[in-house]
N, C-alpha and C. Protein backbone atom coordinates (compact mmCIF):
# COMPACT_ATOMS: atom_id res chain seq x y z
N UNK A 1 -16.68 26.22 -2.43
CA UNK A 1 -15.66 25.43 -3.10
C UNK A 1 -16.04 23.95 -2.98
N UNK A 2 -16.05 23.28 -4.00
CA UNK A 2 -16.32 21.99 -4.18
C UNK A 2 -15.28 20.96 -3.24
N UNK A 3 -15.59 20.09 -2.45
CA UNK A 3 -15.14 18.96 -1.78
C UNK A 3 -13.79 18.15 -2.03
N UNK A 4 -13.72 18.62 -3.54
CA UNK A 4 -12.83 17.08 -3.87
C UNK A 4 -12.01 18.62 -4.00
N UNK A 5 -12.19 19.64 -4.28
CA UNK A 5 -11.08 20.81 -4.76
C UNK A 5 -10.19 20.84 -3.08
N UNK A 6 -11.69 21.40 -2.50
CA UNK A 6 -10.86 21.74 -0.97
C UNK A 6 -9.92 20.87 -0.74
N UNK A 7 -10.39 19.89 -0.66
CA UNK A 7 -9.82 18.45 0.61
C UNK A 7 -8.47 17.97 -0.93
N UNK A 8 -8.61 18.25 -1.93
CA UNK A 8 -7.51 17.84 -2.97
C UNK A 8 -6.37 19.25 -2.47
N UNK A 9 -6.75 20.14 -2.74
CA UNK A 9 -5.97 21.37 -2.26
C UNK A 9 -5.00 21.33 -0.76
N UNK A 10 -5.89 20.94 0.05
CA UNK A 10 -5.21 20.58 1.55
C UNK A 10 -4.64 19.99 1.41
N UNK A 11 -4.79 18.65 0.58
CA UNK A 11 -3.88 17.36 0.50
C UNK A 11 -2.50 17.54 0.06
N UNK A 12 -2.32 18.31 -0.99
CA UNK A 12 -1.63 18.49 -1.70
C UNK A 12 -0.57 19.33 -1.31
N UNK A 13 -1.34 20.76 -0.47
CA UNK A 13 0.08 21.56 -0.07
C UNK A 13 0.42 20.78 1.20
N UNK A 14 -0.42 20.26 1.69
CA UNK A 14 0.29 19.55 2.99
C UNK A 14 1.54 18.68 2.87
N UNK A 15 1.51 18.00 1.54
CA UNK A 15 2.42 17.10 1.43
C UNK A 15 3.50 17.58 1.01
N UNK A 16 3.75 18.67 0.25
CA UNK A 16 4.20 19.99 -0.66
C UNK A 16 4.94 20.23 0.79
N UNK A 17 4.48 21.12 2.27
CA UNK A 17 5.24 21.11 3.00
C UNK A 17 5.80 20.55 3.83
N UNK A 18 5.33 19.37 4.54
CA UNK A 18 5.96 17.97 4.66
C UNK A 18 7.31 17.65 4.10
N UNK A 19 6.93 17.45 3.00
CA UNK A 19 8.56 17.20 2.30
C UNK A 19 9.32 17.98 1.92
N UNK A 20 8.96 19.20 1.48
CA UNK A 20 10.17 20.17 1.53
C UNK A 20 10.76 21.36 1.94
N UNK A 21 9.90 21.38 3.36
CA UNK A 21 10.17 22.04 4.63
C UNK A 21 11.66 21.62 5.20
N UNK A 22 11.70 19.96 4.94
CA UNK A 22 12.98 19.88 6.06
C UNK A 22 14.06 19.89 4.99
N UNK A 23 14.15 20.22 4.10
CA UNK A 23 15.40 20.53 3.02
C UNK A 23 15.69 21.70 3.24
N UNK A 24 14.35 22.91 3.20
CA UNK A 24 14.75 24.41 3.71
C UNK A 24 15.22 24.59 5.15
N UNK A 25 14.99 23.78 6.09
CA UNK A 25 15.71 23.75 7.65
C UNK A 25 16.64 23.63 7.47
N UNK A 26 16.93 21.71 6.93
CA UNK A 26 18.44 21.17 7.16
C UNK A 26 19.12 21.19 6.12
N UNK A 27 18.96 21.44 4.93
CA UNK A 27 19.70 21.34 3.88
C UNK A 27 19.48 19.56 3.48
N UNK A 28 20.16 19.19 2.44
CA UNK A 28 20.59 17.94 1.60
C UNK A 28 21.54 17.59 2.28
N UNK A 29 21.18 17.15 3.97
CA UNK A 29 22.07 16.39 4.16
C UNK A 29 22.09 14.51 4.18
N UNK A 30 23.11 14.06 4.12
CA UNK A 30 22.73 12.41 4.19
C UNK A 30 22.03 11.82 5.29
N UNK A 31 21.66 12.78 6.72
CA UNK A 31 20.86 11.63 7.42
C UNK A 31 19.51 12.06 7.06
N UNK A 32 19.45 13.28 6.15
CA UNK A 32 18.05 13.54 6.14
C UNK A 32 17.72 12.34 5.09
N UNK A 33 18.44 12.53 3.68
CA UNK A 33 18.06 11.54 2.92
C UNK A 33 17.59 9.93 3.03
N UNK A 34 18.58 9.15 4.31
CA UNK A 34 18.27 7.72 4.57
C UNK A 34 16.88 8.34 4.98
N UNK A 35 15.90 8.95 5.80
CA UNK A 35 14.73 8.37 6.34
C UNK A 35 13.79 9.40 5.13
N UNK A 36 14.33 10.04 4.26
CA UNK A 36 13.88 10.66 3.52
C UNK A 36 12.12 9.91 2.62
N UNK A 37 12.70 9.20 2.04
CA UNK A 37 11.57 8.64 1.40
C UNK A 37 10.79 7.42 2.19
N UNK A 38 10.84 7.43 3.21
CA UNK A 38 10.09 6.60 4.23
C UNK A 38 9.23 7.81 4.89
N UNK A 39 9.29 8.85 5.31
CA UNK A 39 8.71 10.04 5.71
C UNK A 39 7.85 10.46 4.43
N UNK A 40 8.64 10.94 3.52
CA UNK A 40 8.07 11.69 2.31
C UNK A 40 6.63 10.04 1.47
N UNK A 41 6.50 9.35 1.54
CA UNK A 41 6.07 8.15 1.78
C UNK A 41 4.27 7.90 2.24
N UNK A 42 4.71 8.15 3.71
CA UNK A 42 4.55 8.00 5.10
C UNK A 42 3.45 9.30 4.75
N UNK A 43 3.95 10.49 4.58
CA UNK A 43 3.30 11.64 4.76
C UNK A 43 2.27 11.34 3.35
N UNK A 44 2.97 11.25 2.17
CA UNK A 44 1.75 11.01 1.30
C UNK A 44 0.77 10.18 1.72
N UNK A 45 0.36 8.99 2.04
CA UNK A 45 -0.52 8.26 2.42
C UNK A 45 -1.29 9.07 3.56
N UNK A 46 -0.69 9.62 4.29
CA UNK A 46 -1.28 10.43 5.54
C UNK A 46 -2.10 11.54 5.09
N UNK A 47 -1.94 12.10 4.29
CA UNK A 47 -2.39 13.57 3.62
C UNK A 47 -3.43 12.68 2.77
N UNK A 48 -2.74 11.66 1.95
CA UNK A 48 -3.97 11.22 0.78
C UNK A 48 -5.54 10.92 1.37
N UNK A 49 -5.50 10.67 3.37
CA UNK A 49 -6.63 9.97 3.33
C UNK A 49 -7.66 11.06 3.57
N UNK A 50 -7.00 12.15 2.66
CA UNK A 50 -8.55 13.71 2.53
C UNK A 50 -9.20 12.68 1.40
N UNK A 51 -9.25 11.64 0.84
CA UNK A 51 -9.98 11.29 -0.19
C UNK A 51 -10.87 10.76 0.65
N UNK A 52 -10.91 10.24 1.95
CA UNK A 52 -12.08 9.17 2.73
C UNK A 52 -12.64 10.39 3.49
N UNK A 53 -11.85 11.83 3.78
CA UNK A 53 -12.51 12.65 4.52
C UNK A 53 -14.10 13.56 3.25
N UNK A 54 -12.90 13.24 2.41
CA UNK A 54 -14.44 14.00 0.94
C UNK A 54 -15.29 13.42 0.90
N UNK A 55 -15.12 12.12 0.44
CA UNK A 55 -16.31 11.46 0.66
C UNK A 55 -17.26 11.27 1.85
N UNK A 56 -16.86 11.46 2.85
CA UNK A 56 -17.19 11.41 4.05
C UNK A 56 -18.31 12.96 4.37
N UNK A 57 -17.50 13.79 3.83
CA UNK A 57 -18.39 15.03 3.51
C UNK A 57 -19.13 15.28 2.81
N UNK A 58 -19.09 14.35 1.66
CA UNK A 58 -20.55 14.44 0.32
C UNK A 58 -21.38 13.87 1.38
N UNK A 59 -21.06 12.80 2.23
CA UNK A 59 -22.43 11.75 2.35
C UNK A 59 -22.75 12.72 3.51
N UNK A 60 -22.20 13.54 4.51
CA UNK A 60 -23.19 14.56 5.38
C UNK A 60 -23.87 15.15 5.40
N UNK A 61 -23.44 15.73 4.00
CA UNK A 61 -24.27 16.39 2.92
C UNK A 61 -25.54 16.45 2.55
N UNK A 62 -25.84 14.83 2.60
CA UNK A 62 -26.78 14.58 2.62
C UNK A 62 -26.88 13.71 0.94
N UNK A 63 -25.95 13.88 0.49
CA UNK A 63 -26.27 13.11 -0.98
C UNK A 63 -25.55 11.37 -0.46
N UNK A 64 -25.84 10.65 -1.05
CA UNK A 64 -25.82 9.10 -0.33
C UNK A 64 -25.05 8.91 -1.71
N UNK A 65 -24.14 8.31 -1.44
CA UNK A 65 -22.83 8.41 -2.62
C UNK A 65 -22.82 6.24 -2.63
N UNK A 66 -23.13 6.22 -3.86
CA UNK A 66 -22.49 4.34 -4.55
C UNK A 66 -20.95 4.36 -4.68
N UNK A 67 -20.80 3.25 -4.64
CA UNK A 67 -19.26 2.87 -4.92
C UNK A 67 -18.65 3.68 -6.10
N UNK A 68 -19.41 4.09 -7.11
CA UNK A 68 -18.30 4.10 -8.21
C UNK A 68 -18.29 5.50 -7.97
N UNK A 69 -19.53 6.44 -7.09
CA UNK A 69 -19.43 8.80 -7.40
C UNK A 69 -18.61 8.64 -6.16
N UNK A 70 -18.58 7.66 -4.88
CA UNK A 70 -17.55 7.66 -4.17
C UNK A 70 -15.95 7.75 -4.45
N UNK A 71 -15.82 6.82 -5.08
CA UNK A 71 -14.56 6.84 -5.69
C UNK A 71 -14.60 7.87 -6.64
N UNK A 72 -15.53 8.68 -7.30
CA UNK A 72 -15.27 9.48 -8.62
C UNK A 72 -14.62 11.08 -7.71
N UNK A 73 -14.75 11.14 -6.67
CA UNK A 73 -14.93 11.82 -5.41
C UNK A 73 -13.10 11.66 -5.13
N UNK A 74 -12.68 10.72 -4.52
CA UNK A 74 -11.84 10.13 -3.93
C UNK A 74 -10.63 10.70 -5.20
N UNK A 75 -10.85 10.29 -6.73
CA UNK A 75 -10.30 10.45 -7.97
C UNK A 75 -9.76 11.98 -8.20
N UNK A 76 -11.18 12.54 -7.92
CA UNK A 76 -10.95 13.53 -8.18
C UNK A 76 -9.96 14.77 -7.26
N UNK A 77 -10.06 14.44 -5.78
CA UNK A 77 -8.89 14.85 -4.47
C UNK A 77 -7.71 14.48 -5.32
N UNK A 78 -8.06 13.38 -5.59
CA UNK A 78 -6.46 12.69 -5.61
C UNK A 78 -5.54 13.36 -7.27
N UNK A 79 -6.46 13.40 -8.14
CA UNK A 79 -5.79 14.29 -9.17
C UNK A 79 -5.70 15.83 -8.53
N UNK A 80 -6.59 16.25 -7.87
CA UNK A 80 -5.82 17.86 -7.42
C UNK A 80 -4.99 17.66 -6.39
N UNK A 81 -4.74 16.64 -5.90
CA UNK A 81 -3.42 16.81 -4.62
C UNK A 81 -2.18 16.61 -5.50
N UNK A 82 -2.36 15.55 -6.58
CA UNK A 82 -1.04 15.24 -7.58
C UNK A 82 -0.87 15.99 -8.21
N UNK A 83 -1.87 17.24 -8.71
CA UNK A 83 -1.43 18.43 -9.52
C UNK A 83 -0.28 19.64 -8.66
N UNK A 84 -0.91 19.56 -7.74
CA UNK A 84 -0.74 20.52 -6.49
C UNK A 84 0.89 20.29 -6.11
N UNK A 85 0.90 19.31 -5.97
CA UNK A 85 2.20 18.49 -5.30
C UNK A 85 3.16 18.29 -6.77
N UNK A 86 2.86 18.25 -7.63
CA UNK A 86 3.80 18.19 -8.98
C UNK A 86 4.40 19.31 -9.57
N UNK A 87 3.26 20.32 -9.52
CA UNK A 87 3.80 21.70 -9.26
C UNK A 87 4.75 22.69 -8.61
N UNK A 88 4.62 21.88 -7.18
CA UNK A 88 5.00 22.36 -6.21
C UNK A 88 6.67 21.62 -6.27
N UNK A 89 6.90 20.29 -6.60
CA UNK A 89 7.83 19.97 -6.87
C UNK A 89 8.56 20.61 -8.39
N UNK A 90 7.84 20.96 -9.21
CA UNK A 90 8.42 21.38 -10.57
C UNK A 90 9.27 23.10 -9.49
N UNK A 91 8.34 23.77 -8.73
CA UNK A 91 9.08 25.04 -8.32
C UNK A 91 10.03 24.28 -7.06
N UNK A 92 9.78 23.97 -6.24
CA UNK A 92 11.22 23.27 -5.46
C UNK A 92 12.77 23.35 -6.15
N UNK A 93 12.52 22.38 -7.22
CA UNK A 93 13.58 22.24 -7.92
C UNK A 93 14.14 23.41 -8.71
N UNK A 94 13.23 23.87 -8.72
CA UNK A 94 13.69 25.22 -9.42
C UNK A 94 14.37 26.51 -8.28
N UNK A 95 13.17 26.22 -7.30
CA UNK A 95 14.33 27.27 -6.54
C UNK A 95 15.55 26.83 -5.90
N UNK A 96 15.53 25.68 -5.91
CA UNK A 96 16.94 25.06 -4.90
C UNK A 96 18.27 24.93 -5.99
N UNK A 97 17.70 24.79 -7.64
CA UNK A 97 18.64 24.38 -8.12
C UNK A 97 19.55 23.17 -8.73
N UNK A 98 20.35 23.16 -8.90
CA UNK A 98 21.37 21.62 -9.29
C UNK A 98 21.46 21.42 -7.67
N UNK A 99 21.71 21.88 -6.95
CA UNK A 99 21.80 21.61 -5.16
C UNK A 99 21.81 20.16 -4.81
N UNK A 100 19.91 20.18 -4.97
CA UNK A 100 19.24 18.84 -4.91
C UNK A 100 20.21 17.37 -5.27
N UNK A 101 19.60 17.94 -6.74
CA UNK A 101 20.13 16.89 -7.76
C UNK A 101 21.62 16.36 -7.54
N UNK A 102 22.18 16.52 -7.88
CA UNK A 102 24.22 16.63 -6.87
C UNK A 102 24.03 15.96 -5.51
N UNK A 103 23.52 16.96 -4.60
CA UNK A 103 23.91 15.71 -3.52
C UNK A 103 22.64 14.48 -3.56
N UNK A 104 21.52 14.53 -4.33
CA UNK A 104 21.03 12.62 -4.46
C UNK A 104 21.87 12.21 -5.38
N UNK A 105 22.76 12.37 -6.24
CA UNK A 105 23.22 11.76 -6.91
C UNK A 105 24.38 11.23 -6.31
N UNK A 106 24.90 12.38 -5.36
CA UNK A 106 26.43 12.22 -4.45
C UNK A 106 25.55 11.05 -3.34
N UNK A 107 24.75 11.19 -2.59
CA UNK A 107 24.18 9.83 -1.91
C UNK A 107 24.17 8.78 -2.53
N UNK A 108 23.44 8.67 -3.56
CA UNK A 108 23.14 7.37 -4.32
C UNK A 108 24.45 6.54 -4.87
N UNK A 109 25.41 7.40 -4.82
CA UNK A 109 26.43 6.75 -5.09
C UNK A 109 27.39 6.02 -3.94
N UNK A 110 27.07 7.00 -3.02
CA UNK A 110 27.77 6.71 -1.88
C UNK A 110 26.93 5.32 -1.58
N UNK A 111 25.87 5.15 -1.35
CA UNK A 111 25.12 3.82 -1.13
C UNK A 111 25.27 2.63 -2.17
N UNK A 112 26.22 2.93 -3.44
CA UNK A 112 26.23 2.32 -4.00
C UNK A 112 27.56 1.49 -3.64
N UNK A 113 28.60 2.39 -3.35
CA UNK A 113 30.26 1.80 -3.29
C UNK A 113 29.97 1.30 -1.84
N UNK A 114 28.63 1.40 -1.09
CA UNK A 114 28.83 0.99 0.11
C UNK A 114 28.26 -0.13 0.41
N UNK A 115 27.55 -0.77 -0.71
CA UNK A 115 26.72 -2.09 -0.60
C UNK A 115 27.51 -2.92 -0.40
N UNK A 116 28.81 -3.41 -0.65
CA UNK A 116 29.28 -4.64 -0.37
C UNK A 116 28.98 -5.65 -1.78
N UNK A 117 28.48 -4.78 -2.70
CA UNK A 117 28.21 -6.01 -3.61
C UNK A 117 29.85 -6.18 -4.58
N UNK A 118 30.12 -6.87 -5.36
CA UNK A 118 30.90 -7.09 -5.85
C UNK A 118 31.09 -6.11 -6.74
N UNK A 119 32.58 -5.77 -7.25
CA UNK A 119 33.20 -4.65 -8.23
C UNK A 119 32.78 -4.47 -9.21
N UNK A 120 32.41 -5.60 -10.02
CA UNK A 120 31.73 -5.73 -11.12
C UNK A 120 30.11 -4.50 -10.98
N UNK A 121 29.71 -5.11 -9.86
CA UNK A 121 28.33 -5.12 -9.21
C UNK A 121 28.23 -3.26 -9.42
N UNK A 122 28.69 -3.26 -8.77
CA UNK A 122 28.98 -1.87 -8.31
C UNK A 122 29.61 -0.68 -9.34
N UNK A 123 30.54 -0.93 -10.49
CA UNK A 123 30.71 -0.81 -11.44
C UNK A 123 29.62 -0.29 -12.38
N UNK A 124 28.79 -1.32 -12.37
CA UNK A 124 27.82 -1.11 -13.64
C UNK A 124 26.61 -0.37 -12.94
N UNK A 125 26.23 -0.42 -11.69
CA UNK A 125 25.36 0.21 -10.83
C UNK A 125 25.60 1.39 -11.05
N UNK A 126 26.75 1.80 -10.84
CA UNK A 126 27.13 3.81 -10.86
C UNK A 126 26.79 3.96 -12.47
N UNK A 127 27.76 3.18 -13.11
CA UNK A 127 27.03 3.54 -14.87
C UNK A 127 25.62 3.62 -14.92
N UNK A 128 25.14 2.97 -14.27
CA UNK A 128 23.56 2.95 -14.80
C UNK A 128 23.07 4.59 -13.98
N UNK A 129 23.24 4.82 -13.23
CA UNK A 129 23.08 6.05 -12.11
C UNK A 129 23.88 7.27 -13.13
N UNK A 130 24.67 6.78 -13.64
CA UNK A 130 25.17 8.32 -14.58
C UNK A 130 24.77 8.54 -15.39
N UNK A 131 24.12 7.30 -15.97
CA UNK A 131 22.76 7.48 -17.27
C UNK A 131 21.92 7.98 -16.98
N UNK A 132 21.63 7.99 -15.62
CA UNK A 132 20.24 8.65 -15.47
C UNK A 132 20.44 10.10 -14.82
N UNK A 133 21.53 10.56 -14.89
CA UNK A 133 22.17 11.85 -14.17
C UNK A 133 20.67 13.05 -15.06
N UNK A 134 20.75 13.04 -16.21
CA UNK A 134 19.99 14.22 -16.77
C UNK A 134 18.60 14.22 -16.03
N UNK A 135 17.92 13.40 -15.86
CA UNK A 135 16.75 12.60 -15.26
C UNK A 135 16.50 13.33 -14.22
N UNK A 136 17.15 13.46 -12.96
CA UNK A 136 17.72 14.48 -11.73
C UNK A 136 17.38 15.97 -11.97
N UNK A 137 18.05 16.71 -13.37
CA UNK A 137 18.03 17.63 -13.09
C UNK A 137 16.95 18.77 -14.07
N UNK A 138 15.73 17.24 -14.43
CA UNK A 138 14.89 17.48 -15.46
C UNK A 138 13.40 17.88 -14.53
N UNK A 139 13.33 19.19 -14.37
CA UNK A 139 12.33 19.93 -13.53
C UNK A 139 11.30 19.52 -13.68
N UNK A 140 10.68 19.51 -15.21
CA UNK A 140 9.16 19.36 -15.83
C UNK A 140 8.94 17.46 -15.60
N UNK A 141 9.87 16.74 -15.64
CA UNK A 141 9.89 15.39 -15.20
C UNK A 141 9.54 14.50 -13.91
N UNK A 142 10.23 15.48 -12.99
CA UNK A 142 10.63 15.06 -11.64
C UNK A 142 8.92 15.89 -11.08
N UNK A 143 8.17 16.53 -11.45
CA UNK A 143 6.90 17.11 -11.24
C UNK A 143 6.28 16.46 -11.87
N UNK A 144 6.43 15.80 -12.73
CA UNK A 144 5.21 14.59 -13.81
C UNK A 144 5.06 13.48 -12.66
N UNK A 145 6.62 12.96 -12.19
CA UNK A 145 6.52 12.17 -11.74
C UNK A 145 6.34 12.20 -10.12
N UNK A 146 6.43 13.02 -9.61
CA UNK A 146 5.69 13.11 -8.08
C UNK A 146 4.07 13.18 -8.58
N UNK A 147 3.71 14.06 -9.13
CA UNK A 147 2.43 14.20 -9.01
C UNK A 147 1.50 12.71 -9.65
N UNK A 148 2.34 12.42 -10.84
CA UNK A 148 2.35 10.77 -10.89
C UNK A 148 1.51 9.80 -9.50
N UNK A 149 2.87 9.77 -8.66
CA UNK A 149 3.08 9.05 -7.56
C UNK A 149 2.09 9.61 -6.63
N UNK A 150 1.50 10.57 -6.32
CA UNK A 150 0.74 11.63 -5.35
C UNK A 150 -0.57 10.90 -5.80
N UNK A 151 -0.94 10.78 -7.27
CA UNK A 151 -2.32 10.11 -7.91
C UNK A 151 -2.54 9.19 -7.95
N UNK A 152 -1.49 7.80 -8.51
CA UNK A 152 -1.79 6.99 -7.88
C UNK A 152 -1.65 6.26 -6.45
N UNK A 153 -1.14 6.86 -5.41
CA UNK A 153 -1.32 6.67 -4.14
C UNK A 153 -2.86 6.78 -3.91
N UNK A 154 -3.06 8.02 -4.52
CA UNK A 154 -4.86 8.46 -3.73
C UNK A 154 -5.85 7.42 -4.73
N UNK A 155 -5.52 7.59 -5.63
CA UNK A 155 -6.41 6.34 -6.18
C UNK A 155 -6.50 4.82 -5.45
N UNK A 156 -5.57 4.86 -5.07
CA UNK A 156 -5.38 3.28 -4.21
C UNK A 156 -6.29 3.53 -3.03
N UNK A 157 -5.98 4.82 -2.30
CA UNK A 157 -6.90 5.07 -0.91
C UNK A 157 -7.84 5.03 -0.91
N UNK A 158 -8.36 5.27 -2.29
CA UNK A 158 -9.71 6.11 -2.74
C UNK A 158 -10.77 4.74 -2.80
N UNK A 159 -10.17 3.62 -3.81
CA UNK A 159 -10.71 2.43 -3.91
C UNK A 159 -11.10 1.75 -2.49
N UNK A 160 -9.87 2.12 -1.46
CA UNK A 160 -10.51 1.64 0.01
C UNK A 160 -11.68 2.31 0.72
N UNK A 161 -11.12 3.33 0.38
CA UNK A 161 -12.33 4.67 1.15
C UNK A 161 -13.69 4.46 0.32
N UNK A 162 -13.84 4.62 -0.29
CA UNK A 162 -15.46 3.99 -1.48
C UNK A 162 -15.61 3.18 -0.54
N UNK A 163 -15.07 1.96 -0.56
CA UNK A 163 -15.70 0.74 -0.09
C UNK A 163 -16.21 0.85 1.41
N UNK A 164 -14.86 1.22 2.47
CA UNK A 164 -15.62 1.92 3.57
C UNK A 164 -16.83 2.88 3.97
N UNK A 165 -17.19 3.74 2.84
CA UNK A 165 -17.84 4.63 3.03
C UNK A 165 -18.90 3.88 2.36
N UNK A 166 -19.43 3.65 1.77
CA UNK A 166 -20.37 2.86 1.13
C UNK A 166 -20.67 1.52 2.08
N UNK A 167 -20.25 1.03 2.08
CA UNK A 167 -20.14 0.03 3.75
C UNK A 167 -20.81 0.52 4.74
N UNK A 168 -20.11 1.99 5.23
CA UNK A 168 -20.27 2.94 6.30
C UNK A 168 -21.98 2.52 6.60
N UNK A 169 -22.46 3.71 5.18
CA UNK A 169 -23.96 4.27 4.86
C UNK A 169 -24.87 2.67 4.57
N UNK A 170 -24.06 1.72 4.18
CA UNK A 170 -25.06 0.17 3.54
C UNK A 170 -25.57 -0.22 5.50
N UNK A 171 -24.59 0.15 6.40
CA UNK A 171 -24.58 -0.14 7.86
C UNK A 171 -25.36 0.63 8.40
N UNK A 172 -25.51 1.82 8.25
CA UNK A 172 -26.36 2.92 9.03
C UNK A 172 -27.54 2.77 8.38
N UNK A 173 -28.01 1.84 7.02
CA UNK A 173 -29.15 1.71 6.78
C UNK A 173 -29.74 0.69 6.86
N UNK A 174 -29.17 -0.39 7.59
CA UNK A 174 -30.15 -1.52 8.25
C UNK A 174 -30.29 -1.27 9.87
N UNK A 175 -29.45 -0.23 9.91
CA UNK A 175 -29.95 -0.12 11.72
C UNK A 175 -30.91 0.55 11.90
């Protein structure tokens, strides 16, 4: 199995159970949600850096990887972890249901009447949040857009990891 498949594959369900392991424990509750996307976050970046471990494994390999098949490397993890993980969110939502969707929407609101901002403020904030109610409970969307977010995270890593790794090997070849 090719490098960027494996280490994209790992990446991907790892983050897949990471984040929606503790919904099947604890349910949609509100203290899970406040540290929710600081974890779910947290864990993507953590999982994404299989893009510096691939590359890291071409060059053991023995093939001596440039900046740009490094990163083509790094690209390529990072589109199978965002496939992986978009998927995986398109079935989430599907098996849990309106569940989800309802109580982030029942949070988001609650954080809304709880800001302290002015009536007005707050007013047009929930309108805007009820506009986007369909948005929530749009399966094929909410999987575009994690796996979205899953790709370009690793692309960002990926651009670091190239440079490190290429760095790495430019270092091990003047010593």
């Amino acid at each position: 199995m090719p490098a960027l498949l494996r280490y994209g594959l790992t990446s991907g369900g790892l983050i897949s159970v990471l984040l929606f392991a503790p919904y099947f424990l604890f349910g949609a509750k509100p203290e899970w949600m406040k540290i929710g996307e600081i974890v779910g976050y947290t864990s993507m970046l953590l999982c994404l850096t299989a893009t510096y471990f691939a590359m890291r494994h071409e060059v053991e390999r023995g093939r001596g990887l440039r900046y740009g098949q490094a990163l083509a490397v790094g690209v390529g993890v990072s589109a199978v972890a965002g496939l992986v993980f978009g998927l995986a969110t398109w079935l989430f939502y599907t098996l849990v249901g309106d569940t989800l969707p309802e109580a982030l929407i029942t949070y988001y609101a609650e954080q809304i009447r709880g800001s302290g901002a002015p009536a007005a403020n707050i007013s047009a904030q929930l309108e805007e949040l009820e506009a986007m109610r369909p948005f929530f409970y749009n399966r094929p969307l909410q999987g575009a857009v994690m796996a979205a977010t899953v790709f370009v995270l690793g692309v960002a890593e990926s651009l670091i990891a190239a440079f490190l790794i290429t760095r790495r090997r430019a270092g091990f070849a003047s010593t």
